[in-house]
N, C-alpha and C. Protein backbone atom coordinates (compact mmCIF):
# COMPACT_ATOMS: atom_id res chain seq x y z
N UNK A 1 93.97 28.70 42.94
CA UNK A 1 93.14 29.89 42.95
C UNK A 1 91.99 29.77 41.95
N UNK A 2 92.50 29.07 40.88
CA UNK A 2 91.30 29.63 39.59
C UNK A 2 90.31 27.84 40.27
N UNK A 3 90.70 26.92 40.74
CA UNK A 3 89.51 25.64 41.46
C UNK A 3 89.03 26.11 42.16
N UNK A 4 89.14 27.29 42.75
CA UNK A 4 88.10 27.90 43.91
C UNK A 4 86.90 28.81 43.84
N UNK A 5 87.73 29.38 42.67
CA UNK A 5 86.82 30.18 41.83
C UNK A 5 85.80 29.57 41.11
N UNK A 6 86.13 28.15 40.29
CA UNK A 6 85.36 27.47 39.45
C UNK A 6 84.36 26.71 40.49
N UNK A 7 84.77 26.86 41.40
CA UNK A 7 83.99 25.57 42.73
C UNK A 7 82.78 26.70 43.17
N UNK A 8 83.14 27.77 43.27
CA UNK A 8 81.85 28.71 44.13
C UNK A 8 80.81 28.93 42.85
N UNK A 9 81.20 28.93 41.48
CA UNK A 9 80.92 29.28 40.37
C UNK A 9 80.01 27.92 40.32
N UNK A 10 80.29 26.79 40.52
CA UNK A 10 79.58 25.83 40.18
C UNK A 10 78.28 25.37 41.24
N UNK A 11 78.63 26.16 42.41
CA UNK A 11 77.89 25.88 43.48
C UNK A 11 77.08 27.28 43.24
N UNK A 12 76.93 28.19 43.07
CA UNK A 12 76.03 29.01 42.47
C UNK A 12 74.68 28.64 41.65
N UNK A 13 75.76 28.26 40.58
CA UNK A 13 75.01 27.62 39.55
C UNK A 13 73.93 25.91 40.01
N UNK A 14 74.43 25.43 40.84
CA UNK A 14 73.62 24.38 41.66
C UNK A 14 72.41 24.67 42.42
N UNK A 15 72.70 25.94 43.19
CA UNK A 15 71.91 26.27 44.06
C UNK A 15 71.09 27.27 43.12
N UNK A 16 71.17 27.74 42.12
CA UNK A 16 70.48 28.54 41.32
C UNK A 16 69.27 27.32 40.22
N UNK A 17 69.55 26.18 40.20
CA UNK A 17 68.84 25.36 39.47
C UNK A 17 68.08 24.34 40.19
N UNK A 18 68.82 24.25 42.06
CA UNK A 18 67.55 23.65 42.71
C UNK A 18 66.10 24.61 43.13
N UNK A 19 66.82 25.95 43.16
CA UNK A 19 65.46 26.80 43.10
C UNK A 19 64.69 26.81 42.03
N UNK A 20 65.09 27.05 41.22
CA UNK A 20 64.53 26.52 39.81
C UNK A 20 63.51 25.66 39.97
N UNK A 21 64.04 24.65 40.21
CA UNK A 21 63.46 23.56 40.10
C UNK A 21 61.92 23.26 40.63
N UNK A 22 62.40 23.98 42.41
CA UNK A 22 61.53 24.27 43.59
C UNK A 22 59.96 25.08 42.96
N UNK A 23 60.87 25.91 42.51
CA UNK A 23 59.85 27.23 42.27
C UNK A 23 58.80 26.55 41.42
N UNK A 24 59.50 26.40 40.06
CA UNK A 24 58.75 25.67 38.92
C UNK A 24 57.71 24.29 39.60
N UNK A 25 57.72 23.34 40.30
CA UNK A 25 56.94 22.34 40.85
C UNK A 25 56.00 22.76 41.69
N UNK A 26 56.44 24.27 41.95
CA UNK A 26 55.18 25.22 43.28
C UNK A 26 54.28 25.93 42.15
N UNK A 27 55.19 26.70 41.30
CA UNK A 27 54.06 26.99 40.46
C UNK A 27 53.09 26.23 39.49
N UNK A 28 53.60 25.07 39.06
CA UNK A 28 52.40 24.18 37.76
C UNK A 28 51.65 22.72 38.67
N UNK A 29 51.84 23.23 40.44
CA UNK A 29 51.21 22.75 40.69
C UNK A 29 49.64 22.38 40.97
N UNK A 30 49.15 21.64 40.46
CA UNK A 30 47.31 22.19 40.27
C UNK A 30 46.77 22.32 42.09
N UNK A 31 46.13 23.42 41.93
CA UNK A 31 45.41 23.58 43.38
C UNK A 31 44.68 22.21 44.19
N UNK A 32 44.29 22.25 44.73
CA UNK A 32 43.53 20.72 45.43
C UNK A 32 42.12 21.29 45.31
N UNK A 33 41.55 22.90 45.56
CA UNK A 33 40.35 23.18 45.41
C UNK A 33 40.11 22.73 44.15
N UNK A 34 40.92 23.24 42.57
CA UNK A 34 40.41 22.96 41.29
C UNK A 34 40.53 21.89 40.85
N UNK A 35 41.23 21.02 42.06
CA UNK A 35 40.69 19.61 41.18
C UNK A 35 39.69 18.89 42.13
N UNK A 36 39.09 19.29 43.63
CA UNK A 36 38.22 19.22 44.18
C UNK A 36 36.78 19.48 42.75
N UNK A 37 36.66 20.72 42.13
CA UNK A 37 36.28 21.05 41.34
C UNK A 37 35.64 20.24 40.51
N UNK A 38 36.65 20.16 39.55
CA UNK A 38 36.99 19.24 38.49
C UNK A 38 36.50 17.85 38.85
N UNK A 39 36.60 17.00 39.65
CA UNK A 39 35.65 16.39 40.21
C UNK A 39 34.82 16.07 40.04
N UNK A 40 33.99 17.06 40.98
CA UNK A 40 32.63 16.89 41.20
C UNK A 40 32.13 17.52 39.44
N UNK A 41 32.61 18.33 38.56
CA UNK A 41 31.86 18.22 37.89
C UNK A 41 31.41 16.84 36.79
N UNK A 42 32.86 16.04 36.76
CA UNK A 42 33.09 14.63 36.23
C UNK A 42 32.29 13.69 36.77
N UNK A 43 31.85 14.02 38.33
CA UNK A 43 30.81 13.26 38.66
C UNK A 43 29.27 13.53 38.46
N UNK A 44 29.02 14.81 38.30
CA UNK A 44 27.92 14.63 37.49
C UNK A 44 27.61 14.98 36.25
N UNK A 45 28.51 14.73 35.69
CA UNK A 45 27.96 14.71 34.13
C UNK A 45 27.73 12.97 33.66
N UNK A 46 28.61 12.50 34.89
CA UNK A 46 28.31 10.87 34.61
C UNK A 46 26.89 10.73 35.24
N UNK A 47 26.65 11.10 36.28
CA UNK A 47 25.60 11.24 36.89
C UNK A 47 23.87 11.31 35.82
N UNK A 48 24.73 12.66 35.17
CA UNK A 48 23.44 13.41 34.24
C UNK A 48 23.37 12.19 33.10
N UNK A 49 23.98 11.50 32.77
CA UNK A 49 24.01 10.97 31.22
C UNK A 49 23.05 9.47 32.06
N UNK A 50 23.20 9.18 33.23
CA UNK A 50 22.17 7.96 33.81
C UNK A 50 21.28 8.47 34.30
């Protein structure tokens, strides 16, 4: 009784830290526009200095 308990308890806790995980890599992921961005401004400041 109490391995079944500890087993759903641990599978909770699993499935509670692959979201985690999920979430966190969706959120600090950098946009593709701001580094579209970021970019082009790197290209012309190299640009401006020739």
């Amino acid at each position: 009784m109490l391995a079944k308990i500890w087993k759903k308890v641990g599978l909770i806790i699993l499935i509670i830290a692959c979201l985690w995980n999920i979430v966190y890599k969706l959120v600090s992921k950098v946009s593709f526009d701001g580094a579209i961005e970021a970019a082009k401004a790197q290209i012309q400041s190299i640009q401006e200095k020739f």
